[in-house]
PDB file of N, CA and C in Angstrom:
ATOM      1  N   UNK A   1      86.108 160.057 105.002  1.00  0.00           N
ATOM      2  CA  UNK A   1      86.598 160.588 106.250  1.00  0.00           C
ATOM      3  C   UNK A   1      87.094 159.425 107.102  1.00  0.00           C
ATOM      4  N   UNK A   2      88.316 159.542 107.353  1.00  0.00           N
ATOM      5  CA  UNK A   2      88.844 158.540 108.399  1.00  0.00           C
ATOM      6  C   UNK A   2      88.957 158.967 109.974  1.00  0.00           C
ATOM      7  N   UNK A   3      88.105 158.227 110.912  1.00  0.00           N
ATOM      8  CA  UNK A   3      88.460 158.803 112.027  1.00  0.00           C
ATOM      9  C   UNK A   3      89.570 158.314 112.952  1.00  0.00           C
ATOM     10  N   UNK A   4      90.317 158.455 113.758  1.00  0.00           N
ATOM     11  CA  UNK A   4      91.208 157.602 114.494  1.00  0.00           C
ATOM     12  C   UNK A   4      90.399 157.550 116.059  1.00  0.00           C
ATOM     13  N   UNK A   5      90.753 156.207 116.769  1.00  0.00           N
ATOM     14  CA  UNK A   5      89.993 156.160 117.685  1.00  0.00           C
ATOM     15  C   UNK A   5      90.907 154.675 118.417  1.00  0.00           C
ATOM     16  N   UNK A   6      91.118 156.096 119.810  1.00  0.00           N
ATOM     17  CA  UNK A   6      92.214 155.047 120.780  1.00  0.00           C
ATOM     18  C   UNK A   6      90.962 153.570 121.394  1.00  0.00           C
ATOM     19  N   UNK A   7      92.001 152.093 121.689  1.00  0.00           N
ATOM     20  CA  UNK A   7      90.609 151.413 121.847  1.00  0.00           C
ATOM     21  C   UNK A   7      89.881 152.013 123.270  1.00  0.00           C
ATOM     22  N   UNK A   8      90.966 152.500 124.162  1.00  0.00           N
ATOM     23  CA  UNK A   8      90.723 152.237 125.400  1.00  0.00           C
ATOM     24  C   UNK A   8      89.278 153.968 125.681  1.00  0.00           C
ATOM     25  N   UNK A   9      89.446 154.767 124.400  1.00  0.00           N
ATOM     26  CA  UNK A   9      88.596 155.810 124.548  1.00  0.00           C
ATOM     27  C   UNK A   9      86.945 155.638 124.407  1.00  0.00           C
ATOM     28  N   UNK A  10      86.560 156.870 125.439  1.00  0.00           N
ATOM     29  CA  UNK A  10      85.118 156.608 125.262  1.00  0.00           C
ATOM     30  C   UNK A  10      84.626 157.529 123.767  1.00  0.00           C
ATOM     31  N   UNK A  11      83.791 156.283 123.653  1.00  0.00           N
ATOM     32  CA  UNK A  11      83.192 156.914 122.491  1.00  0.00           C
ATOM     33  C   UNK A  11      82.067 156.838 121.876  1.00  0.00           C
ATOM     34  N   UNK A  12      81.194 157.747 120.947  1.00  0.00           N
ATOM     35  CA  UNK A  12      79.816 158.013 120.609  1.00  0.00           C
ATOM     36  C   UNK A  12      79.795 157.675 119.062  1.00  0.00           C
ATOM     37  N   UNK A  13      78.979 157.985 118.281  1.00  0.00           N
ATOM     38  CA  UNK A  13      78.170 157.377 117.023  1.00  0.00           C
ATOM     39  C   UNK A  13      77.891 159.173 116.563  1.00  0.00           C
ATOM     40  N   UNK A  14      78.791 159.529 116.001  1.00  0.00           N
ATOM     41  CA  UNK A  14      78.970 161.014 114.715  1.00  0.00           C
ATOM     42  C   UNK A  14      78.368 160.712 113.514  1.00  0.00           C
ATOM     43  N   UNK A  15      77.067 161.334 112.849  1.00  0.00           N
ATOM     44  CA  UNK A  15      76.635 161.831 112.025  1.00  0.00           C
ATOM     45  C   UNK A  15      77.403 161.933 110.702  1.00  0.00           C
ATOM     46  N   UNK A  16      78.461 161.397 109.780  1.00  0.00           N
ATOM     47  CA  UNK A  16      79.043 162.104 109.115  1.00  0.00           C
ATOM     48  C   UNK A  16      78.671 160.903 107.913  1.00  0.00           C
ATOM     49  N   UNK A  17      78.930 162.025 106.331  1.00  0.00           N
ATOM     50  CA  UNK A  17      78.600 161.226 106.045  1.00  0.00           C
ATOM     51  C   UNK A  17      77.184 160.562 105.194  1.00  0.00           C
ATOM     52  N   UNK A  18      76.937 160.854 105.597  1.00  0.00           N
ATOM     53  CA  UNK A  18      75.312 160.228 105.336  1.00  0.00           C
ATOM     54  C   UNK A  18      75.335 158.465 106.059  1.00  0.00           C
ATOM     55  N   UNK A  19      76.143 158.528 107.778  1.00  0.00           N
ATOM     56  CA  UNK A  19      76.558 157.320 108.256  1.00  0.00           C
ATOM     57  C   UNK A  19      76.732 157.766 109.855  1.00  0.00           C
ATOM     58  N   UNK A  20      76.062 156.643 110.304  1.00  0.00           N
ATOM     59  CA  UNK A  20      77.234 156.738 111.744  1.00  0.00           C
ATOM     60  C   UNK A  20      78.518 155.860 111.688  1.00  0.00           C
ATOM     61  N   UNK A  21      79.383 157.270 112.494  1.00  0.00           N
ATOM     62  CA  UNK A  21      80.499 156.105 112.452  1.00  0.00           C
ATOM     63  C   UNK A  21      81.383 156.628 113.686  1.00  0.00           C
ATOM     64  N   UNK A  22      81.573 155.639 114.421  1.00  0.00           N
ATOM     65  CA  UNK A  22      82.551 155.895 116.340  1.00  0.00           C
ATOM     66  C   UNK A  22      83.458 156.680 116.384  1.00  0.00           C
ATOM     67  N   UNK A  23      83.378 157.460 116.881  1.00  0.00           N
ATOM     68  CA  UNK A  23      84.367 158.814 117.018  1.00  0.00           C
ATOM     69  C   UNK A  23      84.243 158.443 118.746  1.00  0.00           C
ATOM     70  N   UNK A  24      85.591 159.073 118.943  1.00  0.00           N
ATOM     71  CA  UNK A  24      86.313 159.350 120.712  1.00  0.00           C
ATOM     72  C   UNK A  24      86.015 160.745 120.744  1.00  0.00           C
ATOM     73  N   UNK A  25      86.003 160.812 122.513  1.00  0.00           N
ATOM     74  CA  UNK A  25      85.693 162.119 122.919  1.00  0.00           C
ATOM     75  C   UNK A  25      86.670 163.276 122.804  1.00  0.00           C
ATOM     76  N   UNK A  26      87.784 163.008 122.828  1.00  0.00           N
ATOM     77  CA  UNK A  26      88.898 163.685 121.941  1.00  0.00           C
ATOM     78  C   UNK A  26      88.962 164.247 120.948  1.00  0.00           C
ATOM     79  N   UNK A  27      88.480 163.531 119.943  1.00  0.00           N
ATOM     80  CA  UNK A  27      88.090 164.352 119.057  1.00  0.00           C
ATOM     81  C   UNK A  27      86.912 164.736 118.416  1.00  0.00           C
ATOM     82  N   UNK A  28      85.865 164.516 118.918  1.00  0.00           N
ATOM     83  CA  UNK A  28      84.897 165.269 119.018  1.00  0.00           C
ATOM     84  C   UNK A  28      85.314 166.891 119.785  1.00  0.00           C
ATOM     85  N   UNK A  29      85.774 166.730 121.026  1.00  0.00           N
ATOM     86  CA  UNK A  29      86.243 167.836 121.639  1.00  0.00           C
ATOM     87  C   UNK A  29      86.771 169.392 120.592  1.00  0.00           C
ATOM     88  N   UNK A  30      87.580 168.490 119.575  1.00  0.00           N
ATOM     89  CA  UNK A  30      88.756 169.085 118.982  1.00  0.00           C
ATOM     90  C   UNK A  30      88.519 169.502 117.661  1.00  0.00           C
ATOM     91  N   UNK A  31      87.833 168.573 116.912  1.00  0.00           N
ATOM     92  CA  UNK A  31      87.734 168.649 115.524  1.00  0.00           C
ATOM     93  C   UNK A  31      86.332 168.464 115.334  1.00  0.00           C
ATOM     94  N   UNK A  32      85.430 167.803 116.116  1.00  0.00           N
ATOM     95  CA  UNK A  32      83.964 168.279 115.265  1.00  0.00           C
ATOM     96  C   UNK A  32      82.804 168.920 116.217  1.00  0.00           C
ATOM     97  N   UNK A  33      82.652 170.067 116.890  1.00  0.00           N
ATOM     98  CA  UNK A  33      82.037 170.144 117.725  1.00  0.00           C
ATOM     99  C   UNK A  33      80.811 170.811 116.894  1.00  0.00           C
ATOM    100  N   UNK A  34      79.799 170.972 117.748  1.00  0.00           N
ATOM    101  CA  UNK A  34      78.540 170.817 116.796  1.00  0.00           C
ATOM    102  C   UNK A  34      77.773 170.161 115.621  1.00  0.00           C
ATOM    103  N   UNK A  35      78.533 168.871 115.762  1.00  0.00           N
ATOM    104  CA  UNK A  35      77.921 167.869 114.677  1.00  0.00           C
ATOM    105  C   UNK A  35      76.779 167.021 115.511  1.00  0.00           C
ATOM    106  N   UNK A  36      76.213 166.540 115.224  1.00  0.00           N
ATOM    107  CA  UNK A  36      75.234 165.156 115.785  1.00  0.00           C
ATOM    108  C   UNK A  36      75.525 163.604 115.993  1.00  0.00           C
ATOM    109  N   UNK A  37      75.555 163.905 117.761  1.00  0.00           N
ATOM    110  CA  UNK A  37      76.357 162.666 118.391  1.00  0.00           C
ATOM    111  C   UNK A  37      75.189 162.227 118.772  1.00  0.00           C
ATOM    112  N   UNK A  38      75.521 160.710 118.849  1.00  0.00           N
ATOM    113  CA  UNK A  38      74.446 159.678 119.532  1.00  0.00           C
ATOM    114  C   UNK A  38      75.095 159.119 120.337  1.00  0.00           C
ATOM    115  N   UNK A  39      74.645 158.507 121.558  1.00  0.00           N
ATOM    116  CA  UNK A  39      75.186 157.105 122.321  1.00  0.00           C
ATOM    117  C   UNK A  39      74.799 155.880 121.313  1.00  0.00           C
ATOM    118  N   UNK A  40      76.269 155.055 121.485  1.00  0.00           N
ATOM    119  CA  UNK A  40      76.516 153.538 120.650  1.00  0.00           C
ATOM    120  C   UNK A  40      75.500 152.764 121.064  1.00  0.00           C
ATOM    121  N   UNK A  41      75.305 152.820 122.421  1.00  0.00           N
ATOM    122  CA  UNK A  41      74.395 151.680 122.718  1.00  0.00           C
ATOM    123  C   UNK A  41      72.819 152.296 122.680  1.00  0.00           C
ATOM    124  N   UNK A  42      72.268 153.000 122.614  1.00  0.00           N
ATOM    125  CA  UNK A  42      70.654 153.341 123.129  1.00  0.00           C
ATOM    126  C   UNK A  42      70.404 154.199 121.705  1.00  0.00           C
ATOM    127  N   UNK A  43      71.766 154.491 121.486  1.00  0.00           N
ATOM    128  CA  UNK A  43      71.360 155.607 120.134  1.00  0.00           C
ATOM    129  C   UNK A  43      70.184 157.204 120.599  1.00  0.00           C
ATOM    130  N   UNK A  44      70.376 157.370 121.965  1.00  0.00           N
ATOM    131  CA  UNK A  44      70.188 159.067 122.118  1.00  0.00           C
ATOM    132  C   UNK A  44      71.304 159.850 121.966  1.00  0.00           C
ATOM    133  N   UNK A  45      70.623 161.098 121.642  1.00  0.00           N
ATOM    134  CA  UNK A  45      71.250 162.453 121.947  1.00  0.00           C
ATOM    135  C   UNK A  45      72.429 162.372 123.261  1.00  0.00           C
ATOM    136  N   UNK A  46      73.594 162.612 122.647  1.00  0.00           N
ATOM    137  CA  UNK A  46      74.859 162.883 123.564  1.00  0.00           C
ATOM    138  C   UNK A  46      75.006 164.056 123.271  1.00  0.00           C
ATOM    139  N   UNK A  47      76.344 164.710 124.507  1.00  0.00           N
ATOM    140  CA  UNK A  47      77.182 166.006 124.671  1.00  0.00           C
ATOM    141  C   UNK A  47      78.819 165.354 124.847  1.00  0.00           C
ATOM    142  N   UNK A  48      79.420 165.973 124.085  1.00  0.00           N
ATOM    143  CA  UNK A  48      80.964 165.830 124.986  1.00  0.00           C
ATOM    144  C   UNK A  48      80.936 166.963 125.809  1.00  0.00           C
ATOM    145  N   UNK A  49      81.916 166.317 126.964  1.00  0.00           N
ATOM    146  CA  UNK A  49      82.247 166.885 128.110  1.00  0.00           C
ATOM    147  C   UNK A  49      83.897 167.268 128.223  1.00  0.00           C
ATOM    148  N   UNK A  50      84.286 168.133 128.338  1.00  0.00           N
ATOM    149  CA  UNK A  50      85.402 168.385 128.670  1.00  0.00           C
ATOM    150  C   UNK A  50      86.017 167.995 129.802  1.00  0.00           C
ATOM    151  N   UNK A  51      87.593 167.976 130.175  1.00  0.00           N
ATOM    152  CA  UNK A  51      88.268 167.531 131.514  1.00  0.00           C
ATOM    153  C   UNK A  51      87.277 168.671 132.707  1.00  0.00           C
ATOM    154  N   UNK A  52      86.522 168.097 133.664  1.00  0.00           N
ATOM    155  CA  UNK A  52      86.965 169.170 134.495  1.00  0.00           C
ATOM    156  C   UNK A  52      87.686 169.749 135.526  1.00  0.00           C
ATOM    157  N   UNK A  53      88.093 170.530 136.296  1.00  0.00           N
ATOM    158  CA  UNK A  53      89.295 171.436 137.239  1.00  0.00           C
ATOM    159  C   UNK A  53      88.747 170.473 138.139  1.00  0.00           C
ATOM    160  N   UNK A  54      87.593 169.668 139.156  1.00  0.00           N
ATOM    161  CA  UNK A  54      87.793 168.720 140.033  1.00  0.00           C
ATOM    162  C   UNK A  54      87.894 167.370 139.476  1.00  0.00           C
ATOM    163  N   UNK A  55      88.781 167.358 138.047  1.00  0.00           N
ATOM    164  CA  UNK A  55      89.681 165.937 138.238  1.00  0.00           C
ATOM    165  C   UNK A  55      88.636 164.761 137.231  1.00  0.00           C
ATOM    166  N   UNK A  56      87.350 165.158 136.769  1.00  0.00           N
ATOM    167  CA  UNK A  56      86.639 164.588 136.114  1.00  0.00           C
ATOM    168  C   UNK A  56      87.386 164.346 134.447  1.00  0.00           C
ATOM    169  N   UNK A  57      87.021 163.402 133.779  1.00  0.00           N
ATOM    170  CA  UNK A  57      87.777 163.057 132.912  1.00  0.00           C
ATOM    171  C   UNK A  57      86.608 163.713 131.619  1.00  0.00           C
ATOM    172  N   UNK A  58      87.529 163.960 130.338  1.00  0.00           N
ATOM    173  CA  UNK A  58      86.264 164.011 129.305  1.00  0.00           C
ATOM    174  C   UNK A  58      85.456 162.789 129.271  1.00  0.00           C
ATOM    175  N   UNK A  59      84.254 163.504 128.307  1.00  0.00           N
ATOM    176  CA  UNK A  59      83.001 163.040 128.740  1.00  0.00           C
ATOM    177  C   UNK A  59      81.648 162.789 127.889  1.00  0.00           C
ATOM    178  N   UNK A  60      81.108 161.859 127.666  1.00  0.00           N
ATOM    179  CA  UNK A  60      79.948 162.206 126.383  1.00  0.00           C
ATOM    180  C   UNK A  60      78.604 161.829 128.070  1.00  0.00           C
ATOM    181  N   UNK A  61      78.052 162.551 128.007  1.00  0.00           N
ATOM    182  CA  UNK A  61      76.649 162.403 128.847  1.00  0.00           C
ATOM    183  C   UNK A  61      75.271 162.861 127.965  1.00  0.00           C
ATOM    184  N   UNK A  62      74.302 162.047 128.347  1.00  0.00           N
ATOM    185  CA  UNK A  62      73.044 162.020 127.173  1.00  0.00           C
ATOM    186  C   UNK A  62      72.756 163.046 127.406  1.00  0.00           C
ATOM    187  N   UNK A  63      71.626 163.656 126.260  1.00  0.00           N
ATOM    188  CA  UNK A  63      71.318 164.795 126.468  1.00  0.00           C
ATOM    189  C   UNK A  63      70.084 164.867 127.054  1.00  0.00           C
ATOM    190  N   UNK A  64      69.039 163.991 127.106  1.00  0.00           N
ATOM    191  CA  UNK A  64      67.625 163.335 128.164  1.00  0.00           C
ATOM    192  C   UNK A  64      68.192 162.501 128.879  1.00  0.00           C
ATOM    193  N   UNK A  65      68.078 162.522 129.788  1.00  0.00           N
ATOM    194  CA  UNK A  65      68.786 160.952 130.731  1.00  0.00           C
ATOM    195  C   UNK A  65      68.044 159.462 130.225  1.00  0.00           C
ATOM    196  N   UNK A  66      68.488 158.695 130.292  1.00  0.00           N
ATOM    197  CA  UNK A  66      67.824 157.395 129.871  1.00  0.00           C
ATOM    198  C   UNK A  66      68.273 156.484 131.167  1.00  0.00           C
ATOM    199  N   UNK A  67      67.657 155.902 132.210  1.00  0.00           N
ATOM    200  CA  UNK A  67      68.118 154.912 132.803  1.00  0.00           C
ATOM    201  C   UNK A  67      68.413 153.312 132.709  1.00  0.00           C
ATOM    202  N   UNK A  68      67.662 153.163 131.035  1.00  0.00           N
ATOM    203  CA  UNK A  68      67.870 152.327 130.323  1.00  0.00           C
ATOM    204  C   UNK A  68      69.127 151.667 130.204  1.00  0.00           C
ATOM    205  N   UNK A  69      70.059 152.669 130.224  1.00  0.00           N
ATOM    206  CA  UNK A  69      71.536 152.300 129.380  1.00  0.00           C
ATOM    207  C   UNK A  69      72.575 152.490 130.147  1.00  0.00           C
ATOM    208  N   UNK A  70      73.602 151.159 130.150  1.00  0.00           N
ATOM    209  CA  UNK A  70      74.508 150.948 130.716  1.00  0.00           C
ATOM    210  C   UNK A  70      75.504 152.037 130.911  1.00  0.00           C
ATOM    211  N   UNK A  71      75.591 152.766 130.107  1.00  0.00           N
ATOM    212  CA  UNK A  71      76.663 153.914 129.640  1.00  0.00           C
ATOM    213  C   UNK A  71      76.363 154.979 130.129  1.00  0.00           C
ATOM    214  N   UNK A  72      75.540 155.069 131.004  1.00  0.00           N
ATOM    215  CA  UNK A  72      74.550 156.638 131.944  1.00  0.00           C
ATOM    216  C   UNK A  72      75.327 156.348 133.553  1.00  0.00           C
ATOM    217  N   UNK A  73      75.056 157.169 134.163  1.00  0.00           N
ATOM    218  CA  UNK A  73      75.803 156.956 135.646  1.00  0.00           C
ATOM    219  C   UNK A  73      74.482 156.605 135.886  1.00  0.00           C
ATOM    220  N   UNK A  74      72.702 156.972 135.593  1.00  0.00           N
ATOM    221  CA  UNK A  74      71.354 156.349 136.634  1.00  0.00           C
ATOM    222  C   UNK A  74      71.056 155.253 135.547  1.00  0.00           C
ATOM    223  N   UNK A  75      72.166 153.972 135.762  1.00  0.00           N
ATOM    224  CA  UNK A  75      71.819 152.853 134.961  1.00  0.00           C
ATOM    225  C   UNK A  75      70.932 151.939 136.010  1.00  0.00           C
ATOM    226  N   UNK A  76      69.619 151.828 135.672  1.00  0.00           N
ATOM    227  CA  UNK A  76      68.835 150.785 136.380  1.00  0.00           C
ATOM    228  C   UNK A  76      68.778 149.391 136.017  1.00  0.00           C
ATOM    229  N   UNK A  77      69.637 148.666 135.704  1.00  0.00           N
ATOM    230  CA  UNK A  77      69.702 147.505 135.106  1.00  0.00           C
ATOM    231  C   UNK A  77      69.005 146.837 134.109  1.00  0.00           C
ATOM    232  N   UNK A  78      68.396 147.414 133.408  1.00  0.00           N
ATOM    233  CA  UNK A  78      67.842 147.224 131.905  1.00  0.00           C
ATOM    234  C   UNK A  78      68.177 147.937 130.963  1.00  0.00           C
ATOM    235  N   UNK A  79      68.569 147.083 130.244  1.00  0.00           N
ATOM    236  CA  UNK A  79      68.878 148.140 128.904  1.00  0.00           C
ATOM    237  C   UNK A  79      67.576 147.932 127.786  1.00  0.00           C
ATOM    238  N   UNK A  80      67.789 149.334 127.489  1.00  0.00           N
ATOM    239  CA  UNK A  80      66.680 149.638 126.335  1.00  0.00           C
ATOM    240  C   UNK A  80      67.257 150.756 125.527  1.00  0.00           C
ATOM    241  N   UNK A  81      66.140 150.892 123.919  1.00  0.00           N
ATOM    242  CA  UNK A  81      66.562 151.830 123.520  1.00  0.00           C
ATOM    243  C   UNK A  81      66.172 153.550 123.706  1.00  0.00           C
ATOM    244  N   UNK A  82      66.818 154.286 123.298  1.00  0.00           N
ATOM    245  CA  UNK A  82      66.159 155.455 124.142  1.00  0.00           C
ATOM    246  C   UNK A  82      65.129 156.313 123.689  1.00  0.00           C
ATOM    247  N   UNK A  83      64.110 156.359 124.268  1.00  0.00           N
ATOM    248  CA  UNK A  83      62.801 156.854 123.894  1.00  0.00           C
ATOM    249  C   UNK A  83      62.721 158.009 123.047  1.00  0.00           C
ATOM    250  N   UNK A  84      63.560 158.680 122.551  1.00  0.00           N
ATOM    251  CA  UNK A  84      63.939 159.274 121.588  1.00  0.00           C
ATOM    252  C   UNK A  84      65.435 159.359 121.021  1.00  0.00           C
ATOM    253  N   UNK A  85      65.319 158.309 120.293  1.00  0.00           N
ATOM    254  CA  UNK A  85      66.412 157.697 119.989  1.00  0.00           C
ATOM    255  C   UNK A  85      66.912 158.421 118.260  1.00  0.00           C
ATOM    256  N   UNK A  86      68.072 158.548 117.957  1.00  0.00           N
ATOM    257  CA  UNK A  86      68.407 159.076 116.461  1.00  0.00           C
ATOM    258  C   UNK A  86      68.347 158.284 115.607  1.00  0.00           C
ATOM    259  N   UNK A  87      67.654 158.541 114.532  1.00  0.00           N
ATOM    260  CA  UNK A  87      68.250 157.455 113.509  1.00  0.00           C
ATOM    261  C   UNK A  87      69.394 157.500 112.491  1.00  0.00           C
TER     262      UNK A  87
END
């Protein structure tokens, strides 16, 4: 499976495979929804997010919050991995 992946896109860690491998929120959106996404950096449970109508851009947000990780909007300046993290 080849994925394509713009550099400037955000992107998560897809299940495929018997592998993770970086997929954009684009196409996650489009072509694999309901597979098993992780965040790159903490390795939790993500969601893609769609555009929304007030102007928000797509979106991968964890699925437990972690304040651990840079990549969360409640980033507390430590990074760690996430307390229930995927393998």
């Amino acid at each position: 499976m080849v994925l394509s992946m713009p550099n400037d896109a955000d992107t998560c860690e897809l299940w495929a495979n018997k592998a993770w491998t970086p997929v954009d929120v684009a196409s996650v959106l489009t072509k694999y929804t309901g597979r098993k996404l992780r965040c790159r950096e903490c390795h939790g449970a993500v969601r893609a997010h769609s555009a929304g109508k007030d102007g928000m851009r797509p979106h991968f947000e964890h699925l437990i919050g972690h304040s651990d990780c840079s990549l969360g909007h409640y980033f507390n300046g430590t990074q760690t991995r996430h307390h229930k993290a995927l393998a």
